[in-house]
Each structure stands twice: as C-alpha cells, then as structure tokens.
N, C-alpha and C. Protein backbone atom coordinates (compact mmCIF):
# COMPACT_ATOMS: atom_id res chain seq x y z
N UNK A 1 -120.38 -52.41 -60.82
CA UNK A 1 -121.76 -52.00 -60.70
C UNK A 1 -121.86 -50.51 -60.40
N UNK A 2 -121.24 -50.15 -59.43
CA UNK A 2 -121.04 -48.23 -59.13
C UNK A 2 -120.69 -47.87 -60.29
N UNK A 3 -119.97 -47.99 -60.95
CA UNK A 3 -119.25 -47.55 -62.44
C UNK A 3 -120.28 -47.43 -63.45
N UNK A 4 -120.79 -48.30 -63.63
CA UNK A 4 -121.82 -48.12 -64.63
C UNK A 4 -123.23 -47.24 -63.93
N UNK A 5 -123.68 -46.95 -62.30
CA UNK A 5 -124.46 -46.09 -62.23
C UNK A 5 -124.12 -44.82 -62.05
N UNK A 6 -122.58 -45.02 -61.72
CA UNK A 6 -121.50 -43.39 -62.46
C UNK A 6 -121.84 -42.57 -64.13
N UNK A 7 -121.65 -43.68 -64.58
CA UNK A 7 -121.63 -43.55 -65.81
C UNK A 7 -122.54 -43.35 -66.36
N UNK A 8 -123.74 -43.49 -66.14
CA UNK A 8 -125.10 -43.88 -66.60
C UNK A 8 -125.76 -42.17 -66.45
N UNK A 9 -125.19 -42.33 -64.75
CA UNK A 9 -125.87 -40.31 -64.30
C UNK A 9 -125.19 -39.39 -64.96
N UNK A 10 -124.25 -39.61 -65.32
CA UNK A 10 -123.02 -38.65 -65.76
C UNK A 10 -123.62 -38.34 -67.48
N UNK A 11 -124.20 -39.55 -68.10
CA UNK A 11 -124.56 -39.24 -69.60
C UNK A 11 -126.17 -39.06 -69.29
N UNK A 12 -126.58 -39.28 -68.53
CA UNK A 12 -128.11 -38.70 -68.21
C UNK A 12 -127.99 -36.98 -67.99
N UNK A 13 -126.77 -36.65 -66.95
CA UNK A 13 -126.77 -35.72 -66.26
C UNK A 13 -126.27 -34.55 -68.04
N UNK A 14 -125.10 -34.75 -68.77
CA UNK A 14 -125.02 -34.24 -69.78
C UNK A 14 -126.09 -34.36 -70.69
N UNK A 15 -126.73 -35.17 -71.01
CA UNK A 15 -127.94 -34.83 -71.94
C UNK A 15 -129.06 -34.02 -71.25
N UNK A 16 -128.95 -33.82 -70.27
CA UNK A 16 -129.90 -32.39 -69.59
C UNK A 16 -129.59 -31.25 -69.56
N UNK A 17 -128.28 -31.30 -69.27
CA UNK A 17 -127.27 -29.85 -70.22
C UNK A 17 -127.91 -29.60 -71.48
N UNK A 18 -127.86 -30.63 -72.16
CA UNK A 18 -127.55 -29.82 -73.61
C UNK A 18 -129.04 -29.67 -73.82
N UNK A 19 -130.10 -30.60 -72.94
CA UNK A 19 -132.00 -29.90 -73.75
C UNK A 19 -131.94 -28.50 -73.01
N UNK A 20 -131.35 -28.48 -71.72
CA UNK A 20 -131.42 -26.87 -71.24
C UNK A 20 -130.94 -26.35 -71.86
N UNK A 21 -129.60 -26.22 -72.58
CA UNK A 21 -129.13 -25.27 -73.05
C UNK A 21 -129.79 -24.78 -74.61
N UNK A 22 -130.22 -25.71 -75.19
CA UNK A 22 -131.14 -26.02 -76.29
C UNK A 22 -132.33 -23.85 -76.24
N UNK A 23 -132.36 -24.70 -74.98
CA UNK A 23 -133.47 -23.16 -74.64
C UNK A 23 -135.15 -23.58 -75.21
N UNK A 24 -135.30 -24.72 -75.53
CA UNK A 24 -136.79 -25.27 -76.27
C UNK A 24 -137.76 -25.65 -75.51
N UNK A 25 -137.23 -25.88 -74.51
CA UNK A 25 -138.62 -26.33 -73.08
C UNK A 25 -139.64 -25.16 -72.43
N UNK A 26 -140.58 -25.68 -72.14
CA UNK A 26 -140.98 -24.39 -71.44
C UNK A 26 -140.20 -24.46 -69.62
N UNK A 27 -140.99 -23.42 -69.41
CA UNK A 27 -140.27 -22.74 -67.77
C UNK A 27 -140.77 -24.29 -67.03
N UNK A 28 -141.89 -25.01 -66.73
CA UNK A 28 -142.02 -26.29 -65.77
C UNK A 28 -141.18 -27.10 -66.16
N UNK A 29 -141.25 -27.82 -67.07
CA UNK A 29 -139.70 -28.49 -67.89
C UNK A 29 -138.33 -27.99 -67.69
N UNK A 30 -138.04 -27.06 -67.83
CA UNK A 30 -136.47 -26.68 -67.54
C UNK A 30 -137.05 -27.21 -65.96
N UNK A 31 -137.53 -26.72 -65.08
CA UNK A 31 -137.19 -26.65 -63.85
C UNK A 31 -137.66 -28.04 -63.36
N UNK A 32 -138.05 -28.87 -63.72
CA UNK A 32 -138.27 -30.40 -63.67
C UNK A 32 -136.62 -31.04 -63.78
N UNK A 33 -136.12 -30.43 -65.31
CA UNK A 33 -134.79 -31.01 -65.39
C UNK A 33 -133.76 -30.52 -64.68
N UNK A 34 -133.94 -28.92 -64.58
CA UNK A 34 -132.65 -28.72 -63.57
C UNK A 34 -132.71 -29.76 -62.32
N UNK A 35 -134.46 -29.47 -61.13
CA UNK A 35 -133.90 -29.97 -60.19
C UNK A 35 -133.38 -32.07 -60.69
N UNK A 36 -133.19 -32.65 -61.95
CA UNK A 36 -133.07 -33.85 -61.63
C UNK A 36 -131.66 -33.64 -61.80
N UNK A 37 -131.05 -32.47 -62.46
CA UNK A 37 -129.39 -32.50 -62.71
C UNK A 37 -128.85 -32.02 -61.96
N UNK A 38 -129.49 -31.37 -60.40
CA UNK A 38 -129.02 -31.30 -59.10
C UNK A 38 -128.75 -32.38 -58.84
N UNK A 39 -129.91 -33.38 -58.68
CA UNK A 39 -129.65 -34.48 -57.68
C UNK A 39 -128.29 -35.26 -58.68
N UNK A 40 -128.56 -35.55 -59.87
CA UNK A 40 -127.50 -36.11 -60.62
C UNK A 40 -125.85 -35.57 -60.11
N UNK A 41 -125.75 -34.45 -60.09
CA UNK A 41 -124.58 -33.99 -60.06
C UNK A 41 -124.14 -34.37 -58.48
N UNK A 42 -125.31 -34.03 -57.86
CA UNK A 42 -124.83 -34.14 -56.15
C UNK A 42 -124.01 -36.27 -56.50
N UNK A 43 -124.93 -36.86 -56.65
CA UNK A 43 -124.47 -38.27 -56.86
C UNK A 43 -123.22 -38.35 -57.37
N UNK A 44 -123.06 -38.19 -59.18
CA UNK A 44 -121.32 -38.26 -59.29
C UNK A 44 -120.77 -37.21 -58.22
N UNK A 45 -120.71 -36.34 -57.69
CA UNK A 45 -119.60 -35.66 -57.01
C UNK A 45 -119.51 -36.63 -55.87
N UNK A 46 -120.42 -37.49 -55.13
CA UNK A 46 -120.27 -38.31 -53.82
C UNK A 46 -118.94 -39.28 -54.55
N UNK A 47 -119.79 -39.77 -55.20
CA UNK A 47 -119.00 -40.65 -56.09
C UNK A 47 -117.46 -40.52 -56.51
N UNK A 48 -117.71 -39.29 -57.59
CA UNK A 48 -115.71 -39.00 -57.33
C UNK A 48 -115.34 -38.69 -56.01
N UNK A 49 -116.02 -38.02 -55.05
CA UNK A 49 -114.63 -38.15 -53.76
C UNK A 49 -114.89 -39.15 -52.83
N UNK A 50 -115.53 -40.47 -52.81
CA UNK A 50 -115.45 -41.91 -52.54
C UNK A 50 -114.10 -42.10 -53.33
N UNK A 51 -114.22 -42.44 -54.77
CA UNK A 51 -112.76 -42.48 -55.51
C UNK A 51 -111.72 -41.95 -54.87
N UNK A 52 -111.68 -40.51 -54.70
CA UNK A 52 -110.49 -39.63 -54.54
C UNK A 52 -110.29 -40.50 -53.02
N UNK A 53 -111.19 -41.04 -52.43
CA UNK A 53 -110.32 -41.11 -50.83
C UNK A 53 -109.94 -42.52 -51.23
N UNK A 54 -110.49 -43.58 -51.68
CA UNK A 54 -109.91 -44.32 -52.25
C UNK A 54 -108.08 -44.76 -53.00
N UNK A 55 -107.69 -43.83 -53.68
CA UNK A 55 -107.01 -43.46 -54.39
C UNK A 55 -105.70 -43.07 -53.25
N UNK A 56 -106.20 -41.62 -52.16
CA UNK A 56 -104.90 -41.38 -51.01
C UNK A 56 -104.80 -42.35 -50.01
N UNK A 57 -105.84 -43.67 -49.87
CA UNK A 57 -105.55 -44.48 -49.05
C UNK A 57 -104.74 -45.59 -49.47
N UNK A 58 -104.61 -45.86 -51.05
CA UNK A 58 -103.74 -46.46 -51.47
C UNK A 58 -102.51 -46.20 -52.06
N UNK A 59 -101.95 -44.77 -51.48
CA UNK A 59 -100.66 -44.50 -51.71
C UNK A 59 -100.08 -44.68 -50.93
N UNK A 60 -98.52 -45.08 -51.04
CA UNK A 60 -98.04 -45.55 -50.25
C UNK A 60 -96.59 -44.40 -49.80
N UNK A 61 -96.03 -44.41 -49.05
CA UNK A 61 -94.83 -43.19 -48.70
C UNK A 61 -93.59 -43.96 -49.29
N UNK A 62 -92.39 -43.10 -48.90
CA UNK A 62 -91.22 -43.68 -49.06
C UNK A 62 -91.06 -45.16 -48.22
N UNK A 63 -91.33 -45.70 -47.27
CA UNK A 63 -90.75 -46.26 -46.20
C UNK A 63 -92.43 -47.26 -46.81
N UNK A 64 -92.78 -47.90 -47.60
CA UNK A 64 -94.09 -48.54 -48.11
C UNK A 64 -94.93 -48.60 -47.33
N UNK A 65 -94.97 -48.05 -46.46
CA UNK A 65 -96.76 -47.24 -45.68
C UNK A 65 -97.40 -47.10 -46.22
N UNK A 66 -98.59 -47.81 -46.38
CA UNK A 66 -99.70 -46.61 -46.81
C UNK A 66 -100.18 -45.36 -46.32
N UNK A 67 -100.40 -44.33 -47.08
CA UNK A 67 -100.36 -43.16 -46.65
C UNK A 67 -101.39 -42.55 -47.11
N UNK A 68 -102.48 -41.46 -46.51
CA UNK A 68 -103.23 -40.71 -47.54
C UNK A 68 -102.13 -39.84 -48.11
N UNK A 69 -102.44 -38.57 -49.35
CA UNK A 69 -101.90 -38.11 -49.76
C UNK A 69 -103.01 -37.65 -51.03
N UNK A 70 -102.93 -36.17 -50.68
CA UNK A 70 -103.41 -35.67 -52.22
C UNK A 70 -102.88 -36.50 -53.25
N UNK A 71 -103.88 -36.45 -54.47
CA UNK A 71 -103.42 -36.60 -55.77
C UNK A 71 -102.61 -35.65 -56.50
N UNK A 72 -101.56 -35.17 -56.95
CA UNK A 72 -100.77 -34.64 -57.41
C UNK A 72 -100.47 -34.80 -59.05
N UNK A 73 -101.16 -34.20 -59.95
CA UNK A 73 -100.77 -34.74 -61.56
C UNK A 73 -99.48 -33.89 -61.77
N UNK A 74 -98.88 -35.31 -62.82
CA UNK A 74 -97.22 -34.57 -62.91
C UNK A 74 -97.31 -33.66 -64.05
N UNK A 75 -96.36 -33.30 -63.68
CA UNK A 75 -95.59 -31.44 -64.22
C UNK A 75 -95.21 -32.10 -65.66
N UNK A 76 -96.39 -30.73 -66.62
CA UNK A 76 -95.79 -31.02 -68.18
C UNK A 76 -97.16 -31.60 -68.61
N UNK A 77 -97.72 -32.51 -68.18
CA UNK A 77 -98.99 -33.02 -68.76
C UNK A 77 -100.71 -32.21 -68.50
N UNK A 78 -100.75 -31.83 -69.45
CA UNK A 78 -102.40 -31.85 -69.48
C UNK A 78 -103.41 -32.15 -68.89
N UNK A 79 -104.02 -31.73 -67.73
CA UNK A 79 -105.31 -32.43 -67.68
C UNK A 79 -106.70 -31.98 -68.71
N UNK A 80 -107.16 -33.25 -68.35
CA UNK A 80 -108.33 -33.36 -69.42
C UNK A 80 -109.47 -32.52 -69.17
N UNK A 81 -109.81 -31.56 -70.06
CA UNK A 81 -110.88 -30.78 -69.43
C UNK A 81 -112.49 -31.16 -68.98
C-alpha cells in the first residue's frame, strides 16, 4: 500500500516537472504546481529514508548481528541516475 502511494507521488510529482518545464502556464499555475511538488517531494524523500533505515537495520555484521550500516553500492557498477 506505501509503494503504490510512493509511486503514485513520484509520477504525479514528475509530470509537474515536465508542465513546468513546458514553460505554458501562467505565473498562478506554475506556483499552484510548484508548491504541490514541494509537498510531493517532501513525501517520497520521508519515504526513501523510512526505506534507507529499514534496509541498515536489516544488515547484519560478521558475527550475524544485526547491525545498522550505511548502504554501500559495490565497486564497478553503475548507479542508476
């Protein structure tokens, strides 16, 4: 259920990008949509670092502790932009 209202703000929140960037609205409109792609953005960002703490509470150490721990992407691969 979070996932899909992740998901949902995240393609709401990009299709407000692109009418702003468009440049076709007038000045009350852009500023109607910016402030809703504030609040949008503030939401997924709660959201990914709920995940992210999620994620260091289920790593575990050498000795199978669970441990927090940054996320660390391995050496050589790409992240996705």
């Amino acid at each position: 259920m979070a996932k899909e209202k992740f998901e949902e703000a995240l393609s709401r929140l990009e299709g407000i990008v692109s009418k702003l960037e468009g440049g076709d609205l007038d000045l009350e409109e852009s500023l109607k949509l910016f402030e809703e792609g504030i609040r949008l953005s503030h939401f997924c960002s709660k959201k990914l670092d709920e995940a992210e703490r999620k994620v260091e509470i289920l790593l575990r150490n050498s000795e199978g502790v669970l441990k927090p721990r940054p996320f660390e992407p391995e050496e050589g691969k790409e992240e996705a932009p």
